[in-house]
N, C-alpha and C. Protein backbone atom coordinates (compact mmCIF):
# COMPACT_ATOMS: atom_id res chain seq x y z
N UNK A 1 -7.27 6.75 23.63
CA UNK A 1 -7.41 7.77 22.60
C UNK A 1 -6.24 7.65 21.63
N UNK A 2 -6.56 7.53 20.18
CA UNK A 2 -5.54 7.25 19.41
C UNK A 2 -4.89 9.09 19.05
N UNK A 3 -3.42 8.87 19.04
CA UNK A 3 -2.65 9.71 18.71
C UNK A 3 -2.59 10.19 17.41
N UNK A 4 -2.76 11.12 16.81
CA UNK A 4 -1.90 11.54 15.88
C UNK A 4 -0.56 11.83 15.53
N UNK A 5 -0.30 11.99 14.26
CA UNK A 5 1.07 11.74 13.93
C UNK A 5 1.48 13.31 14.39
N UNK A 6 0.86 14.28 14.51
CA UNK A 6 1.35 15.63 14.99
C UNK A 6 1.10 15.93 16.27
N UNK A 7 1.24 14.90 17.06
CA UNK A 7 0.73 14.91 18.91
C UNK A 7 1.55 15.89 19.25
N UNK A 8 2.80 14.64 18.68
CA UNK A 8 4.22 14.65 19.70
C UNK A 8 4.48 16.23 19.32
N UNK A 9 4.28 16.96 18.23
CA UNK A 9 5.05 18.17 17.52
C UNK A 9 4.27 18.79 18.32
N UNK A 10 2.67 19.09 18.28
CA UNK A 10 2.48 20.13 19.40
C UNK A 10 1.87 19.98 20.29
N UNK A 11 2.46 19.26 21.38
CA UNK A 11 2.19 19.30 22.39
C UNK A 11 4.37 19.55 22.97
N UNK A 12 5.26 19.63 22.68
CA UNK A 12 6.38 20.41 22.40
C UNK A 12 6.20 21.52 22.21
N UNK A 13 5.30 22.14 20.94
CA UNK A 13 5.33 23.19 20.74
C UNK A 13 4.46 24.07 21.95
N UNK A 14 3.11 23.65 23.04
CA UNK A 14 2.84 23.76 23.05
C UNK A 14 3.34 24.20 24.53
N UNK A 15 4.26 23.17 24.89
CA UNK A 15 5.44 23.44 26.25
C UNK A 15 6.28 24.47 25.69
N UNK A 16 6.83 24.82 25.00
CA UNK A 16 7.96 25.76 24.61
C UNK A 16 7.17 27.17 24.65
N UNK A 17 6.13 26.71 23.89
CA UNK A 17 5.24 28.47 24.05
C UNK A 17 4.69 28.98 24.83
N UNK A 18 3.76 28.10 26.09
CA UNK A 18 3.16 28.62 27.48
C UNK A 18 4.44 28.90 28.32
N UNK A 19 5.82 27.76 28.23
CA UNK A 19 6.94 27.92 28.85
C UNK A 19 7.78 29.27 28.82
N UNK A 20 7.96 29.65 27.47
CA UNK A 20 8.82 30.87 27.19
C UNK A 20 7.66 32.76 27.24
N UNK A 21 6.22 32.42 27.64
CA UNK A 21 5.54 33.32 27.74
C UNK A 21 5.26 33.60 29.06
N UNK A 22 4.80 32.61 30.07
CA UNK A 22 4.60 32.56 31.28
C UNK A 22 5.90 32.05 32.53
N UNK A 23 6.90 31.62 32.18
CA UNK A 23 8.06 31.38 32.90
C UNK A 23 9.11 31.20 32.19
N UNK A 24 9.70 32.21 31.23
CA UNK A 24 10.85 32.19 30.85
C UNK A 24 12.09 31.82 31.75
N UNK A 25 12.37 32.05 33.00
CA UNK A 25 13.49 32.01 33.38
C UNK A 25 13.40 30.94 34.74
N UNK A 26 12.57 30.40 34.85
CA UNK A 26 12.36 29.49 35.51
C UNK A 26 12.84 27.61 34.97
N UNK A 27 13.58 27.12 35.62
CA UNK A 27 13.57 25.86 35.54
C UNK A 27 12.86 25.11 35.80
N UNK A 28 12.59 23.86 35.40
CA UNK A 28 11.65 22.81 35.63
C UNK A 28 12.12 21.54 34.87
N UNK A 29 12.68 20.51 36.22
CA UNK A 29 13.48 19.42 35.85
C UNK A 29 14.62 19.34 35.52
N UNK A 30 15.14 20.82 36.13
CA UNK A 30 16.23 21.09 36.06
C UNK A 30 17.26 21.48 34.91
N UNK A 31 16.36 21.75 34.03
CA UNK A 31 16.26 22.90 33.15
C UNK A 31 15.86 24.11 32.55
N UNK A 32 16.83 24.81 31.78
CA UNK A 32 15.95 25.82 31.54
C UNK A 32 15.18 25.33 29.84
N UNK A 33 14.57 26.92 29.66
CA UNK A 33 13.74 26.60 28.59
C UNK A 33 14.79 26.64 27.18
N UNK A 34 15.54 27.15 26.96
CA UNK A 34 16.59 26.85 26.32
C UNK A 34 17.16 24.97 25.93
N UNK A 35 17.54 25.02 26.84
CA UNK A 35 17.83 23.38 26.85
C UNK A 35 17.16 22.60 26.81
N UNK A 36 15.76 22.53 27.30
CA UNK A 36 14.40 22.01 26.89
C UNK A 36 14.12 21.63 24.78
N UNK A 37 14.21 23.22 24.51
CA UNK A 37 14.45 23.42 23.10
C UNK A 37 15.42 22.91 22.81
N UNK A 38 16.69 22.50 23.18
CA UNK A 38 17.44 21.86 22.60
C UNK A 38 17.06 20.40 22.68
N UNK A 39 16.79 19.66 23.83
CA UNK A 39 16.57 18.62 23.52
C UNK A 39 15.29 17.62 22.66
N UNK A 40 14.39 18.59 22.88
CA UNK A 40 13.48 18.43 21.75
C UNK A 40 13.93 18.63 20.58
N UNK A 41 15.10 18.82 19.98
CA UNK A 41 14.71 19.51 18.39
C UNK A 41 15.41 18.03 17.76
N UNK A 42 15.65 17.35 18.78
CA UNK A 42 16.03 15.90 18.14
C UNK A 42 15.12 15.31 16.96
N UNK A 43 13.61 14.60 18.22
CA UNK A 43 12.52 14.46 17.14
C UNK A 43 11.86 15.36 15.98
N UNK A 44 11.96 16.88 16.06
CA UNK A 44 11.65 17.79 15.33
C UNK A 44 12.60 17.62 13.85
N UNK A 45 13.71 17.32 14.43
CA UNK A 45 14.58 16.94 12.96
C UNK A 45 13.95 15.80 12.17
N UNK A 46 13.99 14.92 12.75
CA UNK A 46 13.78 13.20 12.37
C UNK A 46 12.56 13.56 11.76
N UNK A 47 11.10 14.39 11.99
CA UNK A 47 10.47 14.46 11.47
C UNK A 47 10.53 15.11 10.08
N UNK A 48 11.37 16.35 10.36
CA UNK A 48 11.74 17.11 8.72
C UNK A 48 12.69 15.93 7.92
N UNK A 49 13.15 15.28 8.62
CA UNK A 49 13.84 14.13 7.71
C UNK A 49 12.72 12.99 6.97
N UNK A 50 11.64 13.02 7.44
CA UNK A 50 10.55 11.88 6.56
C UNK A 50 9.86 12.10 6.01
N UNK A 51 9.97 13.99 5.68
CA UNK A 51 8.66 14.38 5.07
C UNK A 51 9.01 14.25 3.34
N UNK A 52 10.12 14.26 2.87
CA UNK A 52 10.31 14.23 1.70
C UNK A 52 10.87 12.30 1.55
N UNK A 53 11.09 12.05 2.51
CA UNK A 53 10.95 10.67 2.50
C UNK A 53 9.56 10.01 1.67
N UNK A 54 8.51 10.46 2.65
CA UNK A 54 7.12 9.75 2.12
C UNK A 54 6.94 10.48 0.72
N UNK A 55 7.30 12.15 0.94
CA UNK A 55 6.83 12.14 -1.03
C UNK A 55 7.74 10.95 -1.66
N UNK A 56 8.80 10.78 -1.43
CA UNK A 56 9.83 9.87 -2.60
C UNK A 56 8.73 8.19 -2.42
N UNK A 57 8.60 8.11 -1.42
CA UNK A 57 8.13 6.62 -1.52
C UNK A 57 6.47 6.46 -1.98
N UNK A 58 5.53 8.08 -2.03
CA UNK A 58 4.59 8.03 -2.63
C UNK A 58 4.95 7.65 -4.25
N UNK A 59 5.43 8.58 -4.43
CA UNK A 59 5.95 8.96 -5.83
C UNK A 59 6.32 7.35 -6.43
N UNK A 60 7.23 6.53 -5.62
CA UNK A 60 7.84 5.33 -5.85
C UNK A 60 6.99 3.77 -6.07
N UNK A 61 5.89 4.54 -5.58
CA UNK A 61 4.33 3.48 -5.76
C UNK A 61 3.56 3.38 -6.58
N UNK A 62 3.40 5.25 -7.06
CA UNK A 62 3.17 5.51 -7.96
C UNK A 62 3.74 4.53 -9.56
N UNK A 63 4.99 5.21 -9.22
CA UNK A 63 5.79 4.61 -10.37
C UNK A 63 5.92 2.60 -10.64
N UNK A 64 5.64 2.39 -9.31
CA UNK A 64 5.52 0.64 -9.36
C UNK A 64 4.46 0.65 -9.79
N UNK A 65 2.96 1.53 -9.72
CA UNK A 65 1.79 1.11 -9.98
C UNK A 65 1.68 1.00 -11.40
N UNK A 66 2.00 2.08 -12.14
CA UNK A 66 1.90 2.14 -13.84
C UNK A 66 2.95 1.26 -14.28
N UNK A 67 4.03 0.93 -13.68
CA UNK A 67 4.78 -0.35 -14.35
C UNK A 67 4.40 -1.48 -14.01
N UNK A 68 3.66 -1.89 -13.07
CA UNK A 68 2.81 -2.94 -13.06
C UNK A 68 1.59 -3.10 -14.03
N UNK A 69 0.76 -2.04 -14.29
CA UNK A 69 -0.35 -2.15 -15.69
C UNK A 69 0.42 -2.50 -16.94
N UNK A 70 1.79 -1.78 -16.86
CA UNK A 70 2.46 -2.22 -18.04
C UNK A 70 2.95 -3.51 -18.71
N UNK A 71 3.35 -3.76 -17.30
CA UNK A 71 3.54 -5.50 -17.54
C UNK A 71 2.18 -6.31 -17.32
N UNK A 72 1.15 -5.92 -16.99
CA UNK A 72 -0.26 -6.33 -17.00
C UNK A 72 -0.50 -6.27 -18.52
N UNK A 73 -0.10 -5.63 -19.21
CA UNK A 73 -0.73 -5.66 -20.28
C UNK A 73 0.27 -6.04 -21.60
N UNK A 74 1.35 -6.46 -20.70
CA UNK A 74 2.12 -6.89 -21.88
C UNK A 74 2.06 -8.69 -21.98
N UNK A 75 1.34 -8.94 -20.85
CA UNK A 75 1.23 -10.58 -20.37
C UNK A 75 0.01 -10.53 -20.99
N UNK A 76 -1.13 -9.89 -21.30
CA UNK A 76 -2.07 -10.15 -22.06
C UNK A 76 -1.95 -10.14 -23.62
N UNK A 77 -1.00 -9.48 -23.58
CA UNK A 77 -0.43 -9.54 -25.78
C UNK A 77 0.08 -10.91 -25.48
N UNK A 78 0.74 -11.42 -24.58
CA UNK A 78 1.49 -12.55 -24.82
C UNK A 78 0.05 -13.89 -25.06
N UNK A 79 -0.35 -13.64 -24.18
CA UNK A 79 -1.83 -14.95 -23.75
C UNK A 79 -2.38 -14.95 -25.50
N UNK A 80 -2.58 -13.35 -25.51
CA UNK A 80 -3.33 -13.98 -27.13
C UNK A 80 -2.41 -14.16 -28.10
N UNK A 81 -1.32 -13.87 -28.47
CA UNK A 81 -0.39 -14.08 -29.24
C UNK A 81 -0.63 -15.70 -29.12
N UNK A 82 -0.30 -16.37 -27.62
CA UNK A 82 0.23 -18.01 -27.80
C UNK A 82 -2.06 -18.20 -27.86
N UNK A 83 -3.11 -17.98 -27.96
CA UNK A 83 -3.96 -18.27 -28.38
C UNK A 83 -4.64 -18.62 -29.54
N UNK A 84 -3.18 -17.72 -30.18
CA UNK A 84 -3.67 -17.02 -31.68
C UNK A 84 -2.57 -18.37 -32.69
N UNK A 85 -1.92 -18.94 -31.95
CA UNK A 85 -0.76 -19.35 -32.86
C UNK A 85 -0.75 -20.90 -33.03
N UNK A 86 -0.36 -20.95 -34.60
CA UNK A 86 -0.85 -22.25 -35.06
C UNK A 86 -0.68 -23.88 -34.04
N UNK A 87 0.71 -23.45 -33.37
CA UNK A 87 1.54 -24.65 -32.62
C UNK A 87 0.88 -24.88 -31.84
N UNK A 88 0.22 -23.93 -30.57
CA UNK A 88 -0.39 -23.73 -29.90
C UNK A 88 -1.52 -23.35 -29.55
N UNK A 89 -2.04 -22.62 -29.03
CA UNK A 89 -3.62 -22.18 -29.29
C UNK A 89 -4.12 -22.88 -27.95
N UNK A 90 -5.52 -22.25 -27.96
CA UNK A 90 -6.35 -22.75 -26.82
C UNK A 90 -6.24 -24.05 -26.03
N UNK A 91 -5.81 -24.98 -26.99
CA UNK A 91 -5.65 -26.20 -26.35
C UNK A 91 -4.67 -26.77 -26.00
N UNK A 92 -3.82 -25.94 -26.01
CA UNK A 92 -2.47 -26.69 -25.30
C UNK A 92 -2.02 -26.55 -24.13
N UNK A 93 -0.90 -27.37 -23.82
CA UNK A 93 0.04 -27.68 -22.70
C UNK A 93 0.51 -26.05 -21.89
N UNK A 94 0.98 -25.38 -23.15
CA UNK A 94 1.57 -24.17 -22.29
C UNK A 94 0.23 -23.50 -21.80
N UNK A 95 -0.72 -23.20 -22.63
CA UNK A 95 -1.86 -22.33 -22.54
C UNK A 95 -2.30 -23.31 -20.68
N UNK A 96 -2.34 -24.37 -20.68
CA UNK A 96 -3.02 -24.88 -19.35
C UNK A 96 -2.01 -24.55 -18.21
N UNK A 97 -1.01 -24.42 -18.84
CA UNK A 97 0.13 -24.20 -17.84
C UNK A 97 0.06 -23.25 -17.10
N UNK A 98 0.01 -22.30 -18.09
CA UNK A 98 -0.77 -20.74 -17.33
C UNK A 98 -1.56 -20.64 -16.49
N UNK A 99 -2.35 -21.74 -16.15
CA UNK A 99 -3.56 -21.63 -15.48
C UNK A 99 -4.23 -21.25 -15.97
N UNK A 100 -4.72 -21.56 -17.50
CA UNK A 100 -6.14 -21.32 -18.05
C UNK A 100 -6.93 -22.51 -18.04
N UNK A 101 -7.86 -22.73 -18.34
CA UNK A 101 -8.66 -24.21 -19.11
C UNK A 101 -8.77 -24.06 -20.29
N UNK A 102 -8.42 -24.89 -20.90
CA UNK A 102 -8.11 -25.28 -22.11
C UNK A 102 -9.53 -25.50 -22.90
N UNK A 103 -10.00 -25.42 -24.15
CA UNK A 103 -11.39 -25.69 -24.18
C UNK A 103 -11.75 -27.04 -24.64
N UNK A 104 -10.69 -27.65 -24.68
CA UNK A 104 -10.98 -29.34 -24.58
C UNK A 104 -10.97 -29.75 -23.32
N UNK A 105 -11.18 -29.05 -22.03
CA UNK A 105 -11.36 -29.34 -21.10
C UNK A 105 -12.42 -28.67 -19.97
N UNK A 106 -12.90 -27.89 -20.95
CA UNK A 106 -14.04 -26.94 -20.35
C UNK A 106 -15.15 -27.72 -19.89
N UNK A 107 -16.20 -27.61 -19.44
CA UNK A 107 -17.69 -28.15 -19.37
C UNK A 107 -18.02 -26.89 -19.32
N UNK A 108 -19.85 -27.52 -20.11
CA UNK A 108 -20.29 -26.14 -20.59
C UNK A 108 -21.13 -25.19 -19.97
N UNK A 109 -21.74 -26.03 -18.45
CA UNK A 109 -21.74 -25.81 -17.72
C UNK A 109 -23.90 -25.79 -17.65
N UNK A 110 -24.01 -26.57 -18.43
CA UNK A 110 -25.27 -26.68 -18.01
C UNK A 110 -25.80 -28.20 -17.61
N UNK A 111 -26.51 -27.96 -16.59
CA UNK A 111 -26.98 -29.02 -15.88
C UNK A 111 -28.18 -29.52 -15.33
N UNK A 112 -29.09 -30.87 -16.11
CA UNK A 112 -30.20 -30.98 -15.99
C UNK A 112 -30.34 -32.13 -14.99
N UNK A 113 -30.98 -31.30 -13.90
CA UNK A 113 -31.16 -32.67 -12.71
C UNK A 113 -32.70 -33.11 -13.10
N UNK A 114 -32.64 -34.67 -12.36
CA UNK A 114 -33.96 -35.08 -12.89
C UNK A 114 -34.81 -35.03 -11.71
N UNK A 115 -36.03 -34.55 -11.80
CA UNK A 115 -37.10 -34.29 -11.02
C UNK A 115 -37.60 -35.63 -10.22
N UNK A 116 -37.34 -35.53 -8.87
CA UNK A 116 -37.99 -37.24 -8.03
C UNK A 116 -38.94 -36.75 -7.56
N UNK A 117 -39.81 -37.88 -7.99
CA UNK A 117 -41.32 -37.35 -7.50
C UNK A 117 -41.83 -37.59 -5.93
N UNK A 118 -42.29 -36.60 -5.55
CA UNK A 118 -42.65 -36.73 -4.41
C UNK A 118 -43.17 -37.48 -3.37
N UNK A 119 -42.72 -37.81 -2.38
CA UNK A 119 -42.99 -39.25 -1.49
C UNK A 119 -44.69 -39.25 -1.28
N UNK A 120 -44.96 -40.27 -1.20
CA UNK A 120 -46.40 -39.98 -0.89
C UNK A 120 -46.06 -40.96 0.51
């Protein structure tokens, strides 16, 4: 059975509250319920420590995501700029460099096979 990320929190919470309602003053493992609560509030911290963690690193993806379209779209002014320009243009060295095909190197992509006539 897969866990959730809020197992561990209440099923703690869930010892501290049957614990401190039904056997407050009883030990178990050689503690009381006090010290129990103390040693749990370790992970209870660590967790309030990641919750504004993940907003910052949502937020931080966010912000990589729209600066990535940005530079997405500043590499496409560039492509047609060097498409557009006399030195260069469709058919050159840099343009193939890019990994485009060049259109002196295109095929046009139609293809007539010739019909073999059937064996008799």
């Amino acid at each position: 059975m897969a866990k959730t990320l809020d197992y561990t929190t209440d099923r703690i919470q869930t010892f501290i509250t049957s614990w401190g309602q039904l056997a407050p003053d009883v030990e178990f493992s050689g503690m009381t319920l006090a010290q129990f609560e103390l040693a749990t509030a370790a992970p209870q911290a660590k967790r309030k420590e990641i919750g504004p963690l993940l907003a910052l690193l949502s937020a931080k993806r966010q912000e990589r995501d729209i600066a990535d379209q940005e530079a997405l779209a500043l590499v496409e002014r560039v492509l047609n700029s060097i498409r557009g320009h006399v030195d260069f243009g469709p058919n050159s060295g840099l343009y193939s460099s890019l990994g485009y095909v060049t259109k002196a190197t295109r095929k046009s992509g139609l293809v007539r096979k010739k019909l073999k006539p059937a064996a008799v």
